[in-house]
PDB file of N, CA and C in Angstrom:
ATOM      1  N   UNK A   1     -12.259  -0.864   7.999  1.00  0.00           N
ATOM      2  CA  UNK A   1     -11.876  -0.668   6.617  1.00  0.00           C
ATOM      3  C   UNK A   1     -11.420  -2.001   6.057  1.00  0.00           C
ATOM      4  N   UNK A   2     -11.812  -2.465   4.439  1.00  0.00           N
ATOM      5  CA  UNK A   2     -11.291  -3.306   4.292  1.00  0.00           C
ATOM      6  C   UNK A   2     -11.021  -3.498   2.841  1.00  0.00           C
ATOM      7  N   UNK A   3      -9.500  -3.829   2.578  1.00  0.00           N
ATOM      8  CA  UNK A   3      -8.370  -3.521   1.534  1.00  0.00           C
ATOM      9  C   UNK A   3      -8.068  -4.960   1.220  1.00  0.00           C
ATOM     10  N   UNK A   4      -7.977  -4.805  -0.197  1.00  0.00           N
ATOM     11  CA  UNK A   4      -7.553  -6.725  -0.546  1.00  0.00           C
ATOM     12  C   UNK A   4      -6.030  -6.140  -0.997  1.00  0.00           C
ATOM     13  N   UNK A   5      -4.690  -6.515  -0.072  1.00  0.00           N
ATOM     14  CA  UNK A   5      -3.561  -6.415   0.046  1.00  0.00           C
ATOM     15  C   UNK A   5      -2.784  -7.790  -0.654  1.00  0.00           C
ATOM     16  N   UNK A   6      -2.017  -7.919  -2.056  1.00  0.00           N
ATOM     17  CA  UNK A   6      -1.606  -8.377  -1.898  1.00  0.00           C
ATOM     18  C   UNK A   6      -2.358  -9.765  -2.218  1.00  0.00           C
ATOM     19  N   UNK A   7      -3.077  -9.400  -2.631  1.00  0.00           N
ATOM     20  CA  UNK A   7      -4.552 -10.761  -3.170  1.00  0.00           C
ATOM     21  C   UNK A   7      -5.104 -11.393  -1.758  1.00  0.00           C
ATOM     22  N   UNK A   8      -4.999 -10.826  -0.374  1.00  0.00           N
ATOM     23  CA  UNK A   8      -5.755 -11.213   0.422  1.00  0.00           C
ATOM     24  C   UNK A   8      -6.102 -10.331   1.080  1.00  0.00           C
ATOM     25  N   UNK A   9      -7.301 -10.745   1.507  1.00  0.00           N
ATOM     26  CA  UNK A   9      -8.099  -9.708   2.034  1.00  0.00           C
ATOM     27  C   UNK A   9      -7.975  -9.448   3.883  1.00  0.00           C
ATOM     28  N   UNK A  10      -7.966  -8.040   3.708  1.00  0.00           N
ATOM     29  CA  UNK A  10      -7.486  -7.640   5.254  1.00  0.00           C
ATOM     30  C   UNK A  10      -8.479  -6.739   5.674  1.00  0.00           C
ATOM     31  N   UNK A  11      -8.815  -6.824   7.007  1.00  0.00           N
ATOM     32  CA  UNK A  11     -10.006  -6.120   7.557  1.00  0.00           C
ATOM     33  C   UNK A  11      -9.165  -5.186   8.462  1.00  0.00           C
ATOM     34  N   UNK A  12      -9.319  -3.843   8.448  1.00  0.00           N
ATOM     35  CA  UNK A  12      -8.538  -3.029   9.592  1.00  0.00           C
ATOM     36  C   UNK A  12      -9.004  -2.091  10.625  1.00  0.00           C
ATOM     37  N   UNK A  13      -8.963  -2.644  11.437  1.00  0.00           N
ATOM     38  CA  UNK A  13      -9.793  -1.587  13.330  1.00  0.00           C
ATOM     39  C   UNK A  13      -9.608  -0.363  12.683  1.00  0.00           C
ATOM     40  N   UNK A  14      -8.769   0.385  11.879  1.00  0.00           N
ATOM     41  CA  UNK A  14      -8.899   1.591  11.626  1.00  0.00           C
ATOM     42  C   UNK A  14      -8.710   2.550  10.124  1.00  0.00           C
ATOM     43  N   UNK A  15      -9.333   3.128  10.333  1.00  0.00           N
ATOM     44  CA  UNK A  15      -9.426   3.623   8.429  1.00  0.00           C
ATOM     45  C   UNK A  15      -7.417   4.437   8.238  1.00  0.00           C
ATOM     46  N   UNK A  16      -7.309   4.063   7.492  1.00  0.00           N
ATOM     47  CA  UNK A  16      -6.182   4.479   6.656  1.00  0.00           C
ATOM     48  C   UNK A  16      -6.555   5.269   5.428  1.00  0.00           C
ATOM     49  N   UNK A  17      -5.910   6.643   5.302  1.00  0.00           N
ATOM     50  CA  UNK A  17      -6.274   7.504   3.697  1.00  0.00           C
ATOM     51  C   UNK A  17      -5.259   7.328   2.894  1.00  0.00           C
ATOM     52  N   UNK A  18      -4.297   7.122   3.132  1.00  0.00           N
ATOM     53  CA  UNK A  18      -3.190   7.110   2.229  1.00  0.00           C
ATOM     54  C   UNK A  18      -2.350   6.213   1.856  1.00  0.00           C
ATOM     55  N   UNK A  19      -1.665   6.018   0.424  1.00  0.00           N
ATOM     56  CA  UNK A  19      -0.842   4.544   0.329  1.00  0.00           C
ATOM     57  C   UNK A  19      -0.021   4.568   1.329  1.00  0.00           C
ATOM     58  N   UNK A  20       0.631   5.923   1.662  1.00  0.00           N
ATOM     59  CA  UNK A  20       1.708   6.028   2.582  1.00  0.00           C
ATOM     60  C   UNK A  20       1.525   5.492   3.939  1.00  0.00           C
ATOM     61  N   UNK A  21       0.148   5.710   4.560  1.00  0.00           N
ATOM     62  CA  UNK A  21      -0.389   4.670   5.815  1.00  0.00           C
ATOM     63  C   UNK A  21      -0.880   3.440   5.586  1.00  0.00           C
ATOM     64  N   UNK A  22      -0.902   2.785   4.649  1.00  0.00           N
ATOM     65  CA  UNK A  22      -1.058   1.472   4.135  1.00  0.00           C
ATOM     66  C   UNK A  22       1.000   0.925   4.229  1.00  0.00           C
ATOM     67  N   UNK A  23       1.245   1.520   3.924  1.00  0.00           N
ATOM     68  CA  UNK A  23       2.659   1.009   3.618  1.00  0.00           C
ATOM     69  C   UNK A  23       3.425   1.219   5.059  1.00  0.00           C
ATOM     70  N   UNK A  24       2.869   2.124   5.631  1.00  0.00           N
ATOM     71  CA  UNK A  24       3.447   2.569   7.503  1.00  0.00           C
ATOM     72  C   UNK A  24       2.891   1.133   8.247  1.00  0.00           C
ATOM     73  N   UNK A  25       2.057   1.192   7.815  1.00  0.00           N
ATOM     74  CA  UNK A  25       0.608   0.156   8.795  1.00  0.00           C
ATOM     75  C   UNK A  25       1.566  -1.359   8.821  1.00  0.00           C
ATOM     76  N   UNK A  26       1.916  -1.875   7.202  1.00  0.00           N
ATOM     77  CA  UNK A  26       2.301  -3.003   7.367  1.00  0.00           C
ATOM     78  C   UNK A  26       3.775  -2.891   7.140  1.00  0.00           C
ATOM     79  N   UNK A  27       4.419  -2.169   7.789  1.00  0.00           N
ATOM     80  CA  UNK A  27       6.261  -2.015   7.671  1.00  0.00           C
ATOM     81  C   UNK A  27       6.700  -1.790   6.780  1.00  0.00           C
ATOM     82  N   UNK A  28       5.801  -1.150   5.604  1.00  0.00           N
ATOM     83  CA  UNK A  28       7.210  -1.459   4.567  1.00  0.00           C
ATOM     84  C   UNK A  28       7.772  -0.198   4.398  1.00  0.00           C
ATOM     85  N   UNK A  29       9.519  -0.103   4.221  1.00  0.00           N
ATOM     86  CA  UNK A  29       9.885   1.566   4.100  1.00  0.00           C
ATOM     87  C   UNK A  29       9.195   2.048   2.252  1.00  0.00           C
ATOM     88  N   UNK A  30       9.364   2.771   2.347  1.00  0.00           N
ATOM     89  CA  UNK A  30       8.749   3.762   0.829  1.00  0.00           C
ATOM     90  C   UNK A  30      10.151   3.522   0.310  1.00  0.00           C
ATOM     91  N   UNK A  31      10.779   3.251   0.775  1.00  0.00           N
ATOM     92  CA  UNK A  31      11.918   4.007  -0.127  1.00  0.00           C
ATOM     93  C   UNK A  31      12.384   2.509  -0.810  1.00  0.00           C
ATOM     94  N   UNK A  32      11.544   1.520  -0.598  1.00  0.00           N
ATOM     95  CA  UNK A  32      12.287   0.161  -1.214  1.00  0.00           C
ATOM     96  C   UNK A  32      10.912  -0.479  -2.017  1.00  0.00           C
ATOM     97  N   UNK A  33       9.725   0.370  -2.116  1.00  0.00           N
ATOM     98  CA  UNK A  33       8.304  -0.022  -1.883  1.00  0.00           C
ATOM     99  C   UNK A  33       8.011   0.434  -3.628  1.00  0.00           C
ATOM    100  N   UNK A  34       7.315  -0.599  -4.353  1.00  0.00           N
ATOM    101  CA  UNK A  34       6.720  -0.142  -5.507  1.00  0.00           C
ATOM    102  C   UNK A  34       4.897  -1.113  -5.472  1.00  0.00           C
ATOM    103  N   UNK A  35       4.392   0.067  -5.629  1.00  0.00           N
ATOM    104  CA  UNK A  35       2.882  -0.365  -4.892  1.00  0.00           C
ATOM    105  C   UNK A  35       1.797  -0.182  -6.495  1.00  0.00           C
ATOM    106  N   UNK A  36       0.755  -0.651  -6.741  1.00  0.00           N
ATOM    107  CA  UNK A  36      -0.200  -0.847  -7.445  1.00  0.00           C
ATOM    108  C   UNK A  36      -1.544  -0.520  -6.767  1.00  0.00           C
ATOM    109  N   UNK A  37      -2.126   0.748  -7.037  1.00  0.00           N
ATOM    110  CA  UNK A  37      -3.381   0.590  -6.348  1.00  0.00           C
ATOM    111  C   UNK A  37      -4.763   0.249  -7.464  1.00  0.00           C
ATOM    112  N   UNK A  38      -5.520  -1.002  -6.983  1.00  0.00           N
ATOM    113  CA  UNK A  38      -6.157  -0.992  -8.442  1.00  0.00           C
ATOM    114  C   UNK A  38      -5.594  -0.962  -9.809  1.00  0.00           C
ATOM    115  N   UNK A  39      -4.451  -1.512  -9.615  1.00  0.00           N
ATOM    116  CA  UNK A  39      -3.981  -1.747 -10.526  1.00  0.00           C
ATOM    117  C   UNK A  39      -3.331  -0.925 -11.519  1.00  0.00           C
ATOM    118  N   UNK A  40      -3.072   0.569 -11.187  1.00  0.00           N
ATOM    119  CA  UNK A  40      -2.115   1.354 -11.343  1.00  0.00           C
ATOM    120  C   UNK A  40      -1.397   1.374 -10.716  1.00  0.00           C
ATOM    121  N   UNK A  41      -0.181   1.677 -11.214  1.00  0.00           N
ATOM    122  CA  UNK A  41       1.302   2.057 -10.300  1.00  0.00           C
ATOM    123  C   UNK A  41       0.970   3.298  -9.966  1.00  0.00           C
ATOM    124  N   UNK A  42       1.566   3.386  -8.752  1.00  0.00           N
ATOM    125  CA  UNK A  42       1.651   4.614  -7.880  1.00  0.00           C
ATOM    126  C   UNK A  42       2.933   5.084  -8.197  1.00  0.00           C
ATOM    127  N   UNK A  43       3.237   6.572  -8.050  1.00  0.00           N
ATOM    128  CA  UNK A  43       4.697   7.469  -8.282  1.00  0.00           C
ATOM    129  C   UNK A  43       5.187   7.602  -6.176  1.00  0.00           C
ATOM    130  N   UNK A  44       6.409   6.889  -6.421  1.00  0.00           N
ATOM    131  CA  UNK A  44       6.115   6.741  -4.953  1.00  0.00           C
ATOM    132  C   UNK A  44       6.471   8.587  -4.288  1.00  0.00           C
ATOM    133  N   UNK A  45       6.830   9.253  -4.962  1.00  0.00           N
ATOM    134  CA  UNK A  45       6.527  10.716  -4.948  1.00  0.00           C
ATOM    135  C   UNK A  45       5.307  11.121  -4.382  1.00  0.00           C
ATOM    136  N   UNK A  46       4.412  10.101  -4.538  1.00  0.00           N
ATOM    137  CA  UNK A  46       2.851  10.086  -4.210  1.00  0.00           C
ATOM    138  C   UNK A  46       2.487   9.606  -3.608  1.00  0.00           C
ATOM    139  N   UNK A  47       3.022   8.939  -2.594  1.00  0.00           N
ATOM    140  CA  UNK A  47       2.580   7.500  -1.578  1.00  0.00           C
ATOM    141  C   UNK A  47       1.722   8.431  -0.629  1.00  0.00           C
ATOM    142  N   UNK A  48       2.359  10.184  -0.009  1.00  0.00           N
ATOM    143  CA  UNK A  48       1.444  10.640   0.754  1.00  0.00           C
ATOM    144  C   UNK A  48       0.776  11.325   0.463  1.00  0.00           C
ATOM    145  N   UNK A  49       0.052  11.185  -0.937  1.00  0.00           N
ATOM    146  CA  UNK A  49      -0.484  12.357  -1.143  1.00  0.00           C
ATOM    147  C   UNK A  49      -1.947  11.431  -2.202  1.00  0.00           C
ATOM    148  N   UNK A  50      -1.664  10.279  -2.418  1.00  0.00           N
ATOM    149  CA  UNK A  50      -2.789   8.996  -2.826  1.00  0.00           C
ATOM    150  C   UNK A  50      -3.341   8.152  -1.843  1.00  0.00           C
ATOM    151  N   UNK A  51      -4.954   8.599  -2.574  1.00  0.00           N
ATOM    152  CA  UNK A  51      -5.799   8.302  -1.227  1.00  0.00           C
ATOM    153  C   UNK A  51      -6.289   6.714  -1.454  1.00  0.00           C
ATOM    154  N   UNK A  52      -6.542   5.896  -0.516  1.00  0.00           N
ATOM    155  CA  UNK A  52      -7.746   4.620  -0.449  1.00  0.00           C
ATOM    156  C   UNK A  52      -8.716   4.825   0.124  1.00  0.00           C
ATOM    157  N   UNK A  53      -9.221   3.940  -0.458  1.00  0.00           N
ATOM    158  CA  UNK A  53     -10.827   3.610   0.740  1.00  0.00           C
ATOM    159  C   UNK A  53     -11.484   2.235   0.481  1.00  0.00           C
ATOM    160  N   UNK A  54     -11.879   2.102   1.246  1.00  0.00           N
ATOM    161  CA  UNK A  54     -12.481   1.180   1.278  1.00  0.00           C
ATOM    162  C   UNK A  54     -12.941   0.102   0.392  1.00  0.00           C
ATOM    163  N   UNK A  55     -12.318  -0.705   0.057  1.00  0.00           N
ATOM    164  CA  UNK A  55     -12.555  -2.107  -1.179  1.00  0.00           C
ATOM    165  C   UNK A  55     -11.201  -2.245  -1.710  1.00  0.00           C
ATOM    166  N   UNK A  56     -10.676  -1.019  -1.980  1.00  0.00           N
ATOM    167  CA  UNK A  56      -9.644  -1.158  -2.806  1.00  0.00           C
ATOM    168  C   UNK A  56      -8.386  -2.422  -2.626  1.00  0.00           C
ATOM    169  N   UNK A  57      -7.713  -2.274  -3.960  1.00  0.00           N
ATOM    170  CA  UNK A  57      -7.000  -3.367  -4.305  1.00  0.00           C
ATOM    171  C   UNK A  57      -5.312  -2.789  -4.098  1.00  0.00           C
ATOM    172  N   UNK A  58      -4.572  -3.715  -3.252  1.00  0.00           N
ATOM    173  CA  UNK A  58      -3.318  -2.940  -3.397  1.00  0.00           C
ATOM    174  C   UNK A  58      -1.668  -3.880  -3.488  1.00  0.00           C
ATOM    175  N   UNK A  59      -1.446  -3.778  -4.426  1.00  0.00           N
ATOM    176  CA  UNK A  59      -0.160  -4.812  -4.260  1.00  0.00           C
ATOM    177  C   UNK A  59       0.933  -4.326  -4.355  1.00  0.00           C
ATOM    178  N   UNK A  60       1.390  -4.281  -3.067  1.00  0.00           N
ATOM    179  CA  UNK A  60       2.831  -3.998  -2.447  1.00  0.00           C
ATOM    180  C   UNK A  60       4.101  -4.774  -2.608  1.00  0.00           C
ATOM    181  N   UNK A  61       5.329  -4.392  -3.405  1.00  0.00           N
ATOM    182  CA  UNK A  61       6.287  -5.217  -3.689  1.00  0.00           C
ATOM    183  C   UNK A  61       7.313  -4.891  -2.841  1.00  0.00           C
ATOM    184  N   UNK A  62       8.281  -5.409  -1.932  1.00  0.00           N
ATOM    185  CA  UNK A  62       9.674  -4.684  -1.351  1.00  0.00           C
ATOM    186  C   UNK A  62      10.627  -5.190  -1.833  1.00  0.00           C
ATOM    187  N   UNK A  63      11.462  -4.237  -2.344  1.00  0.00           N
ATOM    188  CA  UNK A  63      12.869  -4.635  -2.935  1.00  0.00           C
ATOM    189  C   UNK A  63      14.080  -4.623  -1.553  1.00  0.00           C
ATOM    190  N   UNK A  64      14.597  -6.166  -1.645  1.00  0.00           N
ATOM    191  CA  UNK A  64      15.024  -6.543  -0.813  1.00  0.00           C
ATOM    192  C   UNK A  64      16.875  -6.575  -1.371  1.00  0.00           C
ATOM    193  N   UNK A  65      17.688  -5.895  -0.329  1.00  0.00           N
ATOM    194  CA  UNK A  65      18.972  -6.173  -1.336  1.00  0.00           C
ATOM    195  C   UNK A  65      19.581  -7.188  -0.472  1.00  0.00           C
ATOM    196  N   UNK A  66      21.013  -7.372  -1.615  1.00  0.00           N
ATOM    197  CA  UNK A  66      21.477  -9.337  -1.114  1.00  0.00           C
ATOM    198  C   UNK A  66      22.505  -9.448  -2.233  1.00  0.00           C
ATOM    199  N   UNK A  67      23.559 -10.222  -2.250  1.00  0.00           N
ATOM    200  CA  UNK A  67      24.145 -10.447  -2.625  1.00  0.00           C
ATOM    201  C   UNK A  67      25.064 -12.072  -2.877  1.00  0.00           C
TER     202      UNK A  67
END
């Protein structure tokens, strides 16, 4: 499978259906995660329930806290 993450392109040994296994795959928790697939925002209400495939475009942001 292969997903341009993030404006680079990633090839993956295994198919992923969901933002939610896109976001498992490369660590990020959901709960800090605001994602763009193709260039819509995703409702992260929806991370397991919005599908990918193959080409798609996905840019993953993590909100990091700090003080």
């Amino acid at each position: 499978m292969k997903l341009r993450v993030n404006g680079e392109d990633r090839i993956l040994d295994k198919p992923l259906s969901t933002v939610g296994q896109v976001l498992d795959h490369f660590g990020v928790p959901w709960v800090r995660a605001a994602v763009e697939l193709n260039e819509d925002a995703v409702d992260p209400g929806l991370f397991d329930k919005t599908p990918v495939s193959d080409g798609d475009r996905i840019e993953i942001v993590s909100f990091v806290g700090g003080g």
